[in-house]
Protein backbone atom coordinates (compact mmCIF):
# COMPACT_ATOMS: atom_id res chain seq x y z
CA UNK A 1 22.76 -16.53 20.03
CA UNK A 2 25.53 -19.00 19.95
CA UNK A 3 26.36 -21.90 22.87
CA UNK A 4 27.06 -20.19 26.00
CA UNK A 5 30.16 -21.73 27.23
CA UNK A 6 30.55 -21.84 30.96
CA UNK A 7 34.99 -21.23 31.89
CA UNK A 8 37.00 -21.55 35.22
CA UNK A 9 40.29 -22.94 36.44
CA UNK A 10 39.87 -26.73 37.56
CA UNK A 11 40.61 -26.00 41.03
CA UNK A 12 36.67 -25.24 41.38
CA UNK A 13 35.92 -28.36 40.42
CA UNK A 14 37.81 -29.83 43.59
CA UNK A 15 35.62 -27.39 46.01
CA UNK A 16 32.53 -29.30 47.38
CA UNK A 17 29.16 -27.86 46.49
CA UNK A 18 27.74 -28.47 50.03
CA UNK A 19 24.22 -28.64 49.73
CA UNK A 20 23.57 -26.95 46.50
CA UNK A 21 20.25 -28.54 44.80
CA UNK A 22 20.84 -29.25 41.00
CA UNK A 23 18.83 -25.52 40.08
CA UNK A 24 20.94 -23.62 42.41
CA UNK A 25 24.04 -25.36 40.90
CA UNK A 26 22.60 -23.93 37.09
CA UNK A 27 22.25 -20.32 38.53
CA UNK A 28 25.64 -20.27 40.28
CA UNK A 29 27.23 -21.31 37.21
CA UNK A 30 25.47 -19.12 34.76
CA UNK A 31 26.63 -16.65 37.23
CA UNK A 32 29.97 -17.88 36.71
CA UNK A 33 29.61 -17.79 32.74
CA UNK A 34 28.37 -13.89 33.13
CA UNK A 35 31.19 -13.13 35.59
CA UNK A 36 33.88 -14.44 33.50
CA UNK A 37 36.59 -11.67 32.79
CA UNK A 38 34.93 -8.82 34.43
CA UNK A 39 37.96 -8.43 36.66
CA UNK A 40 36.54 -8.05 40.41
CA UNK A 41 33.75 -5.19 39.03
CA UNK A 42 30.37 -5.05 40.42
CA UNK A 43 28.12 -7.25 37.87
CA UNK A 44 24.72 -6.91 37.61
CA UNK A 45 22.11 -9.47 35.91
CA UNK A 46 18.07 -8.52 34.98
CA UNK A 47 16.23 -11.13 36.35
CA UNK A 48 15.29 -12.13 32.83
CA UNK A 49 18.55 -12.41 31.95
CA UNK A 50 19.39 -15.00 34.62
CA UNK A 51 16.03 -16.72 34.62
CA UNK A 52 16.73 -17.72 30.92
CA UNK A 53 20.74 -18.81 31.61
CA UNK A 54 19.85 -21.07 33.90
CA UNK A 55 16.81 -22.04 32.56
CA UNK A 56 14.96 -21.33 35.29
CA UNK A 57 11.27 -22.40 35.09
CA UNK A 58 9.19 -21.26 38.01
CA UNK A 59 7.35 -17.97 37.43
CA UNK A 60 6.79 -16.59 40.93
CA UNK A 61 9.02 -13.39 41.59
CA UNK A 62 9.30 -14.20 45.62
CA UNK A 63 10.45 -17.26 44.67
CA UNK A 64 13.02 -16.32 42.49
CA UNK A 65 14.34 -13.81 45.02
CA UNK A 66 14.40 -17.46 47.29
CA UNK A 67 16.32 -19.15 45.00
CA UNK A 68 19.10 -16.49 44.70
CA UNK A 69 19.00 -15.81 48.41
CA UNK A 70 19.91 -19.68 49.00
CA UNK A 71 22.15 -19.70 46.59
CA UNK A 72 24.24 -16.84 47.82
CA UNK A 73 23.96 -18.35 51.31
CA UNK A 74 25.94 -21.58 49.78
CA UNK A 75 27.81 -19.73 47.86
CA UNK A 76 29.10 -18.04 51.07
CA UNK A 77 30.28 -21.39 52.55
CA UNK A 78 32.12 -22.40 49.47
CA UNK A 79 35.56 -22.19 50.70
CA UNK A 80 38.96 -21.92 48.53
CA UNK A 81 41.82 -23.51 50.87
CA UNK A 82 45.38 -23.26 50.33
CA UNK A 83 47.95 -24.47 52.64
CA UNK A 84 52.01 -24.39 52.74
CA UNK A 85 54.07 -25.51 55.27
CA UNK A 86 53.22 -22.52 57.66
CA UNK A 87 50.15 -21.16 56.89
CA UNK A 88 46.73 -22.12 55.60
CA UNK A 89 44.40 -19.56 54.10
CA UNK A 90 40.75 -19.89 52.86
CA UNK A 91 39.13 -17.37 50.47
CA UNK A 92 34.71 -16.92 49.68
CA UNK A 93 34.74 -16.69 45.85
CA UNK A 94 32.07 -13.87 45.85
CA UNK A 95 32.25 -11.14 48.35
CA UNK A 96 29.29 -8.77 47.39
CA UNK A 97 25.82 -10.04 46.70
CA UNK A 98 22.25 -7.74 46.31
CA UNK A 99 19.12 -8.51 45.15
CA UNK A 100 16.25 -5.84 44.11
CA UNK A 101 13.21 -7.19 44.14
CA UNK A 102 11.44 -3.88 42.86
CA UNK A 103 14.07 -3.14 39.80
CA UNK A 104 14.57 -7.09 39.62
CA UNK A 105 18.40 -7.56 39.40
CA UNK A 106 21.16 -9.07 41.27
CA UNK A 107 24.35 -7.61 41.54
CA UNK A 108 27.69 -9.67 42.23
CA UNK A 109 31.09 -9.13 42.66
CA UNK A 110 34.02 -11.38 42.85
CA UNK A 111 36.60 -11.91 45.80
CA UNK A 112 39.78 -10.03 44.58
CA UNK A 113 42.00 -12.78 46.06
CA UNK A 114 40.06 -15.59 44.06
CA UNK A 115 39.55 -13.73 40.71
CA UNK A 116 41.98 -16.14 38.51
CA UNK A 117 39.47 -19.15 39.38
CA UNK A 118 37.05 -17.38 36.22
CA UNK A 119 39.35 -14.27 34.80
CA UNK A 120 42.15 -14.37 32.14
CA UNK A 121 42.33 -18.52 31.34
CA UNK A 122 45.31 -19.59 29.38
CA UNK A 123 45.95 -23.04 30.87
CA UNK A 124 44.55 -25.83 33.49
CA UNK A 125 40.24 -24.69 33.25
CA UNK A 126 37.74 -26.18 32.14
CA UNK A 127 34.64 -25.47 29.58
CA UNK A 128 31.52 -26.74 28.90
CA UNK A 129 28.00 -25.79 27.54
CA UNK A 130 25.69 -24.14 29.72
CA UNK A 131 22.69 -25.44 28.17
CA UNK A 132 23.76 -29.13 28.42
CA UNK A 133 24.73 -28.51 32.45
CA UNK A 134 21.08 -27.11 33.00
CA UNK A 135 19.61 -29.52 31.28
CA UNK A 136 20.99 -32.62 33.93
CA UNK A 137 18.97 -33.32 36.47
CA UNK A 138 21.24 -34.87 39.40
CA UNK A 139 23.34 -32.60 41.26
CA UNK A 140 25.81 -35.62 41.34
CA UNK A 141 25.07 -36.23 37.52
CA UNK A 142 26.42 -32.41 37.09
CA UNK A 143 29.43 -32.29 39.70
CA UNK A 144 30.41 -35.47 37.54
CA UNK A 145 29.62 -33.50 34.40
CA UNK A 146 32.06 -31.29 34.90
CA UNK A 147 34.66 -33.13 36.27
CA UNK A 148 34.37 -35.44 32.77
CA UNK A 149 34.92 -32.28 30.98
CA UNK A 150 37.72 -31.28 32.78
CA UNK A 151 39.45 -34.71 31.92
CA UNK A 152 38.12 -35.02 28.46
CA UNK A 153 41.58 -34.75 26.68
CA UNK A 154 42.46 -38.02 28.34
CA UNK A 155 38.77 -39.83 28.52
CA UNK A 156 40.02 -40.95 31.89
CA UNK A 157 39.55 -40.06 35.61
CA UNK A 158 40.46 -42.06 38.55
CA UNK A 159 39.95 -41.20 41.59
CA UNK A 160 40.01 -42.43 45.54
CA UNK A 161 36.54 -42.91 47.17
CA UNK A 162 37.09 -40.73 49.95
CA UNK A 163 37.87 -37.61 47.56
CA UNK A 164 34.95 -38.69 45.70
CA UNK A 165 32.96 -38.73 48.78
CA UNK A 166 34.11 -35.12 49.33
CA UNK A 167 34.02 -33.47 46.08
CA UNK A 168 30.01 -34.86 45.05
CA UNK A 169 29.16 -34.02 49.12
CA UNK A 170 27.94 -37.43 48.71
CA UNK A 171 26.14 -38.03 52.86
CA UNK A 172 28.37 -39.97 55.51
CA UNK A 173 25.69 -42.43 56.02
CA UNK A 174 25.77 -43.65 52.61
CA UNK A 175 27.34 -47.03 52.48
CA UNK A 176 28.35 -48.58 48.90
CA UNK A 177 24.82 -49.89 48.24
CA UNK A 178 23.76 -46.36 48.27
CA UNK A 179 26.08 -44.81 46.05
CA UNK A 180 25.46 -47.13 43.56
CA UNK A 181 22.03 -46.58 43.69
CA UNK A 182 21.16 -42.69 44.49
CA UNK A 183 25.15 -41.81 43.23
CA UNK A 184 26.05 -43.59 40.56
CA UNK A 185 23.13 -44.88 38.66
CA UNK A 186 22.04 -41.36 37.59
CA UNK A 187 25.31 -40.39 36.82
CA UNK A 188 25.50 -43.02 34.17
CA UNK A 189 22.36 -42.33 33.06
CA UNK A 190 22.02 -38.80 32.68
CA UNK A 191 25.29 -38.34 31.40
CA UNK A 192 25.39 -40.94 28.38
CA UNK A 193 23.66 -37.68 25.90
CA UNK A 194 27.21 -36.47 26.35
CA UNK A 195 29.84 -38.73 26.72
CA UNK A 196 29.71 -42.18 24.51
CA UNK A 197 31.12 -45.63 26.33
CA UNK A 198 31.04 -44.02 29.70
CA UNK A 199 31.92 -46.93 31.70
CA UNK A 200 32.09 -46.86 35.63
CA UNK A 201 34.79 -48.81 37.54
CA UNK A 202 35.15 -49.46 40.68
CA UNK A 203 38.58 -51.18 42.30
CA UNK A 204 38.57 -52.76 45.98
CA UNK A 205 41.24 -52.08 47.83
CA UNK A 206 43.98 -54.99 48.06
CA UNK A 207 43.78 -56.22 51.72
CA UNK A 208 40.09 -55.04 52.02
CA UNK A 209 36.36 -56.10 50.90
CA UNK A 210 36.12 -52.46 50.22
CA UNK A 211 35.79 -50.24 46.99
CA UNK A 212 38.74 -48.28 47.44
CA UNK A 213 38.95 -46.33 44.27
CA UNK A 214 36.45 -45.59 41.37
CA UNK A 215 37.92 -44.99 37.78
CA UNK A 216 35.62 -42.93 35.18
CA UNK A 217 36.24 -44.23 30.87
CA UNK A 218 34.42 -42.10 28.64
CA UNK A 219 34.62 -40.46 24.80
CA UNK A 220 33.38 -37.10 24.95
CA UNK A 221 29.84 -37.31 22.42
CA UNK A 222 30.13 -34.61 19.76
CA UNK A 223 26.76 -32.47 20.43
CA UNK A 224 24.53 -32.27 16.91
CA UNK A 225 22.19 -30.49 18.61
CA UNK A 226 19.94 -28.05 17.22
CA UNK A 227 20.31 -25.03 19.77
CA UNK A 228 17.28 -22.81 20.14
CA UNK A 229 18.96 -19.01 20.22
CA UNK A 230 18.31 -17.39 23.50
CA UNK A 231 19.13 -13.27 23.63
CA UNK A 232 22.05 -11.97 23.56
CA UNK A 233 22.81 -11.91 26.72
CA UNK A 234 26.98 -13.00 26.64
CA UNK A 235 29.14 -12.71 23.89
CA UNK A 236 29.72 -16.24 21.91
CA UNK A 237 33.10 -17.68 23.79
CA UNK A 238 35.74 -19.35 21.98
């Protein structure tokens, strides 16, 4: 089978995966790949089918059924805000949620309210390659993936350190030290496969001894790859 491209709007890429470990993060979005324009019907997915999307590696059936339980509990808390001047609304992307354990499926279906965030794309989403997100290790690393991909067109993304904070759920006890370290360094490092000169800058603010902003330069890598087929589980996407 052909790449599986993963496809949302970009306003998912501004809502904080709280607590998602970097696995969880590859079945929610080969979720999101499988989900894409189904409308708000009920989905379902063999456990096979999901286990090789996400490239899931563990064998144990109770502890696959773990994994998608957690990951539905975190998916629960992701919240979709809006806000004008007299009301403020938040929306969970996916409303219903089962897992068999004796027929070995999940089924999901999408929030009706949220449904543009992965149906009918024309404009402002972005796209990547499933098999290059599961294959990053860091749940930083792959929050920053797709935030790169997002901004590829431009090879530039600048943005304040509190946002950044927010968006990689990066822990309030982490000074600067840290984030270079446990934040930054495997971002750079994992993600050089798949973007070429990817060059990290950070800017102190003018008055302050303190990184106020961090700005992101990168070439997106063209992948020669040879792709092993999987089955054909999703169409090819264009």
């Amino acid at each position: 089978m052909a790449k599986i491209k993963v496809r949302y709007r970009n306003d998912l890429n501004l809502i904080p995966m709280r607590n998602f470990e970097a696995k969880e993060m590859d079945l929610f979005f080969s979720i999101c790949a499988k989900m894409k324009d189904q409308g708000t019907a009920k989905v379902r997915f063999d456990f096979e089918q999901l286990r090789e999307l996400s490239a899931y590696k563990p064998t144990s059936l109770d502890r696959f059924s773990d994994s998608l339980e957690s990951v539905y509990d975190k998916m629960m808390h992701l919240s979709y805000r809006t806000e004008t001047e007299d009301e403020i609304e938040r929306f969970a992307l996916f409303t219903g949620f089962k897992i068999s354990k004796k027929e070995q499926y999940v089924e999901i279906s999408v929030n009706p309210d949220l449904e543009h965030l992965i149906n009918r794309l024309t404009k402002e989403f972005t796209k990547f390659e499933l098999e290059e997100f599961t294959e990053i290790r860091s749940s930083y690393a792959k929050t920053m993936y797709r935030l790169l991909k997002q901004f590829k067109s431009t090879g530039f993304y600048k943005v304040k350190i509190e946002e950044f904070r927010t968006i990689l759920d990066i822990p309030e006890s982490y000074k600067m030290g840290n984030i270079d370290q446990r934040v930054l360094k495997p971002i750079k490092d994992e993600l050089a496969p798949y973007f070429d000169d990817l060059k990290i800058i950070k800017h102190k603010a003018r008055k302050e001894n303190k990184i106020a902003v961090i700005e992101f330069r990168f070439k997106e890598k063209k992948s020669n790859k040879n792709f092993v087929p999987l089955h054909n589980w999703l169409e090819e996407s264009n």
